[in-house]
C-alpha atoms as a PDB file:
ATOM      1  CA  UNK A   1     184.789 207.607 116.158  1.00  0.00           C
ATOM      2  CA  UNK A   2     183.862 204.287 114.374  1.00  0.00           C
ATOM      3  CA  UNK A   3     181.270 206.520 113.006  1.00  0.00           C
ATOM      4  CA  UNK A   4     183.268 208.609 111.481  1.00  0.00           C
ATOM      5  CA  UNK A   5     185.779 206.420 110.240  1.00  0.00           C
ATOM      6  CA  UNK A   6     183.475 204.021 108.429  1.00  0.00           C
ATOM      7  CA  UNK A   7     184.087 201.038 110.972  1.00  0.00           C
ATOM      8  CA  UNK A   8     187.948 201.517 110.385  1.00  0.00           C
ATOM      9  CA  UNK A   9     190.011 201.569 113.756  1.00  0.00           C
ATOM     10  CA  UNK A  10     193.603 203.018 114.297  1.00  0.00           C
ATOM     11  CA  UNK A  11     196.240 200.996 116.347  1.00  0.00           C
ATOM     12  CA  UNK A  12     199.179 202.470 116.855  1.00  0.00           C
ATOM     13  CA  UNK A  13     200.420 203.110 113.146  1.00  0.00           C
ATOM     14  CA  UNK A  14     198.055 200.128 112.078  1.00  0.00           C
ATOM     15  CA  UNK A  15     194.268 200.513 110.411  1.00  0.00           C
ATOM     16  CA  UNK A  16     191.823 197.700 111.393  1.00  0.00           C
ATOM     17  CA  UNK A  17     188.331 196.796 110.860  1.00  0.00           C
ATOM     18  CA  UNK A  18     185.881 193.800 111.772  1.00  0.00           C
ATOM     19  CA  UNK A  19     183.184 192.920 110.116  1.00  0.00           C
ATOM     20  CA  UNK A  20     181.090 189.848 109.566  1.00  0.00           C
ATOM     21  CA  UNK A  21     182.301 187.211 107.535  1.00  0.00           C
ATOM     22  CA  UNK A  22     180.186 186.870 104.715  1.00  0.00           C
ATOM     23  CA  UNK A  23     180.548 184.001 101.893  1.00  0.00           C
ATOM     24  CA  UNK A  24     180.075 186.284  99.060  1.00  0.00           C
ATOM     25  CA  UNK A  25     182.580 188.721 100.030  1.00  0.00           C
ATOM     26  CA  UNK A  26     185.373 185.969 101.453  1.00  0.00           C
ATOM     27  CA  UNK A  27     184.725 183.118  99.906  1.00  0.00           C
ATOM     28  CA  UNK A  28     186.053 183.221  96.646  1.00  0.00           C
ATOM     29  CA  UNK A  29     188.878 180.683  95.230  1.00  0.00           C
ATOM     30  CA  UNK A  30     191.730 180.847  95.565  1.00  0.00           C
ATOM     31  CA  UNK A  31     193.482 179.501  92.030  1.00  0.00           C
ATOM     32  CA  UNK A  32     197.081 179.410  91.001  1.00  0.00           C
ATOM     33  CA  UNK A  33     197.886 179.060  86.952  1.00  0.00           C
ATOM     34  CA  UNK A  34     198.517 175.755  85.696  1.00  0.00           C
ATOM     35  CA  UNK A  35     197.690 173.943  82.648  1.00  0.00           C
ATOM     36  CA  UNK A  36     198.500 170.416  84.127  1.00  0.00           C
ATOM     37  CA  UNK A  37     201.577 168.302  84.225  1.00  0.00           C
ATOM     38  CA  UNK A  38     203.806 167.853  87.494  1.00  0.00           C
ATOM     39  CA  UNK A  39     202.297 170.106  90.202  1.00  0.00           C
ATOM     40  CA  UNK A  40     203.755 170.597  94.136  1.00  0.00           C
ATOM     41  CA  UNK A  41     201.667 169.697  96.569  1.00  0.00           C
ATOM     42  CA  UNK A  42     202.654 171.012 100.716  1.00  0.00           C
ATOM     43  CA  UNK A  43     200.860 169.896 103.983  1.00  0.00           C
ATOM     44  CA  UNK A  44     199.552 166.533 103.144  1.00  0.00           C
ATOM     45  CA  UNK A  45     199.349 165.002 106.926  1.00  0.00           C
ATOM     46  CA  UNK A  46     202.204 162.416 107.598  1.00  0.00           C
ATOM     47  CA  UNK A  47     199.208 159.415 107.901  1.00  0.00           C
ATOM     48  CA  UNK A  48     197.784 160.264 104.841  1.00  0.00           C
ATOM     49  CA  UNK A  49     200.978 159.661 102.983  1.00  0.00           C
ATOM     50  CA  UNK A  50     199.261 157.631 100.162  1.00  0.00           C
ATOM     51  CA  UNK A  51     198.200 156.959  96.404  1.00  0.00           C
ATOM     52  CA  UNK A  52     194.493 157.182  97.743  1.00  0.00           C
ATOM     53  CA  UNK A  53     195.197 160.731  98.838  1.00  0.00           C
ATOM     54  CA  UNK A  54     197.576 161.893  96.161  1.00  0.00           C
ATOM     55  CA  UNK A  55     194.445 160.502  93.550  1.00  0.00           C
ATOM     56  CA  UNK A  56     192.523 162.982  95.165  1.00  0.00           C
ATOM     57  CA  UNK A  57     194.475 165.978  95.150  1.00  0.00           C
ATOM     58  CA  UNK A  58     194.739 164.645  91.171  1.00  0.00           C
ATOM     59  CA  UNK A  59     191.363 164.715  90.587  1.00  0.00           C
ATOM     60  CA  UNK A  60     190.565 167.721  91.940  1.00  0.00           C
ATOM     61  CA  UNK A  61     193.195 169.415  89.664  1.00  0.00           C
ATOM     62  CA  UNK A  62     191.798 167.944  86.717  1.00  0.00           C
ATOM     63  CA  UNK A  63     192.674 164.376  86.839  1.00  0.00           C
ATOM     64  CA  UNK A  64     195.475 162.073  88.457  1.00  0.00           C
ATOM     65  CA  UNK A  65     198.000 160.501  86.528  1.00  0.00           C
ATOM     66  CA  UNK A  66     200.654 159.754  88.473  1.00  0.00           C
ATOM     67  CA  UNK A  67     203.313 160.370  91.192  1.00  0.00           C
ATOM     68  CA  UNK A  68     207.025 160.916  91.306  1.00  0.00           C
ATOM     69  CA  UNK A  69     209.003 158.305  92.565  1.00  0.00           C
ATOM     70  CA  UNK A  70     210.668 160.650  95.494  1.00  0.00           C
ATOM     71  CA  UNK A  71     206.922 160.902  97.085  1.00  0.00           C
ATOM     72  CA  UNK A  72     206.039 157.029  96.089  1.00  0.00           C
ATOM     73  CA  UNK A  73     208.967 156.354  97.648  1.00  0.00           C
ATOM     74  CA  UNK A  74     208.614 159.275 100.718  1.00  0.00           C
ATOM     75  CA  UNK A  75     212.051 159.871 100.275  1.00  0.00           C
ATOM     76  CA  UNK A  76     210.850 163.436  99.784  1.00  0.00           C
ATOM     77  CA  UNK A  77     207.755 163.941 102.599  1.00  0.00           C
ATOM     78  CA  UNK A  78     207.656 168.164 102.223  1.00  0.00           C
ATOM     79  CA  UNK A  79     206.022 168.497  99.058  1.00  0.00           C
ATOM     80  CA  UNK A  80     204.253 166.139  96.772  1.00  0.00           C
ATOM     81  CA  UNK A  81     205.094 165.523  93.478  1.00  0.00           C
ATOM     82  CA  UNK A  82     201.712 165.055  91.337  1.00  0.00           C
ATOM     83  CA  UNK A  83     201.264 164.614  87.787  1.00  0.00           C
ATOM     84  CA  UNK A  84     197.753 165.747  86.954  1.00  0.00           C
ATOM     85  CA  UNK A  85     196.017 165.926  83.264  1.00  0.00           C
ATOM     86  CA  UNK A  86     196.636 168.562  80.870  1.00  0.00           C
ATOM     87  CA  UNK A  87     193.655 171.212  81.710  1.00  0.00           C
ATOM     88  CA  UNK A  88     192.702 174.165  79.297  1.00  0.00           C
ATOM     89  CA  UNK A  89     190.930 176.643  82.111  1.00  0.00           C
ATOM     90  CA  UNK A  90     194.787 177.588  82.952  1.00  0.00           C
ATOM     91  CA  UNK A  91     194.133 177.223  86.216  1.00  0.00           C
ATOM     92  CA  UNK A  92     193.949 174.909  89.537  1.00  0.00           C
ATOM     93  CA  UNK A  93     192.874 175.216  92.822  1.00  0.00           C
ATOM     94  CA  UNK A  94     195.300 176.714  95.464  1.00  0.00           C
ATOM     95  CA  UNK A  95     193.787 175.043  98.159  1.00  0.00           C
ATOM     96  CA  UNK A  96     192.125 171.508  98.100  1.00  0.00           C
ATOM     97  CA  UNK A  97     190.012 169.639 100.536  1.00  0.00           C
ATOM     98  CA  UNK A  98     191.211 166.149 101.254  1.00  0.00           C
ATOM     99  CA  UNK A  99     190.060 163.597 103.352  1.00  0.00           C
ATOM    100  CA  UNK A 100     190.645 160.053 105.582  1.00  0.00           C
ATOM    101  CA  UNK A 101     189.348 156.781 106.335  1.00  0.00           C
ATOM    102  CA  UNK A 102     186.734 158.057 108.740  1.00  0.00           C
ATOM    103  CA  UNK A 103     185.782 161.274 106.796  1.00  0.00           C
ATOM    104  CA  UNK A 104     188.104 163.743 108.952  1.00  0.00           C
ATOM    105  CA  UNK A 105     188.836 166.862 106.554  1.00  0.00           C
ATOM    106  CA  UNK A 106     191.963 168.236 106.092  1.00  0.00           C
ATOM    107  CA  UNK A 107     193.286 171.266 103.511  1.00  0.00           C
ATOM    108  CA  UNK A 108     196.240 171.216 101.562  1.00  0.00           C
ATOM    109  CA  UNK A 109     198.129 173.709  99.493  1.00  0.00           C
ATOM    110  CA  UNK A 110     199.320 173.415  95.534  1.00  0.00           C
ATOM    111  CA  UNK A 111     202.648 175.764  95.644  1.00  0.00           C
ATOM    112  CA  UNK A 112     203.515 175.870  92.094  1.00  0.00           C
ATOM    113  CA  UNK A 113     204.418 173.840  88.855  1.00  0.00           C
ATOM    114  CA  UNK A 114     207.499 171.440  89.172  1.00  0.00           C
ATOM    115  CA  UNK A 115     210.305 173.098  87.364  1.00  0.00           C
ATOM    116  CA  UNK A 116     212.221 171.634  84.838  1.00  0.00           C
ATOM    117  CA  UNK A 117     215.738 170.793  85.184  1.00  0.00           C
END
């Protein structure tokens, strides 16, 4: 049968299929647009609540400039509230790679452009 169906199986109303995980099929970026300016910034780790961290999630969008005063303050500690440099690839990552004290890795996620108002 997985002959047949080309490695596709039927569960219940559902198709599935395995396969191995190759790096040129899955790993391609992820980007969301964005040409710079205030970007949100979800699942930064409580203990890594800081301008070292929030300079790297900067940088890796382009450049840091600086933070808003609800996440310097962590008044606000669901999203970050970045300010990165004006980029003209229209794009930044949707997932970024940050790191602690003692090299433990952790990913984040960029959710969207802060909107005005």
């Amino acid at each position: 049968m997985l002959c047949k169906n080309k490695g596709w199986n039927i569960v219940g109303p559902y198709y599935d299929k395995f396969e191995m995980w190759s790096k040129v099929l899955h790993a391609d970026p992820k980007l969301i647009p964005s040409y710079g300016g205030w970007i949100r910034v979800r699942g930064i780790p409580l203990h890594l609540w800081n301008m070292i961290v929030f300079s790297q999630i900067g940088e890796a969008c382009g450049g840091f400039i600086e933070v808003a005063l609800e996440t310097a303050d962590k008044k606000e500690l669901t999203e970050a509230l970045i300010k990165v440099r004006d980029n003209y690839t229209r794009f930044i990552p949707a997932f970024i790679k940050i790191h602690d004290e003692e090299r433990n890795e952790y990913i984040v996620h960029t959710v969207t452009q802060k909107e005005d108002g």
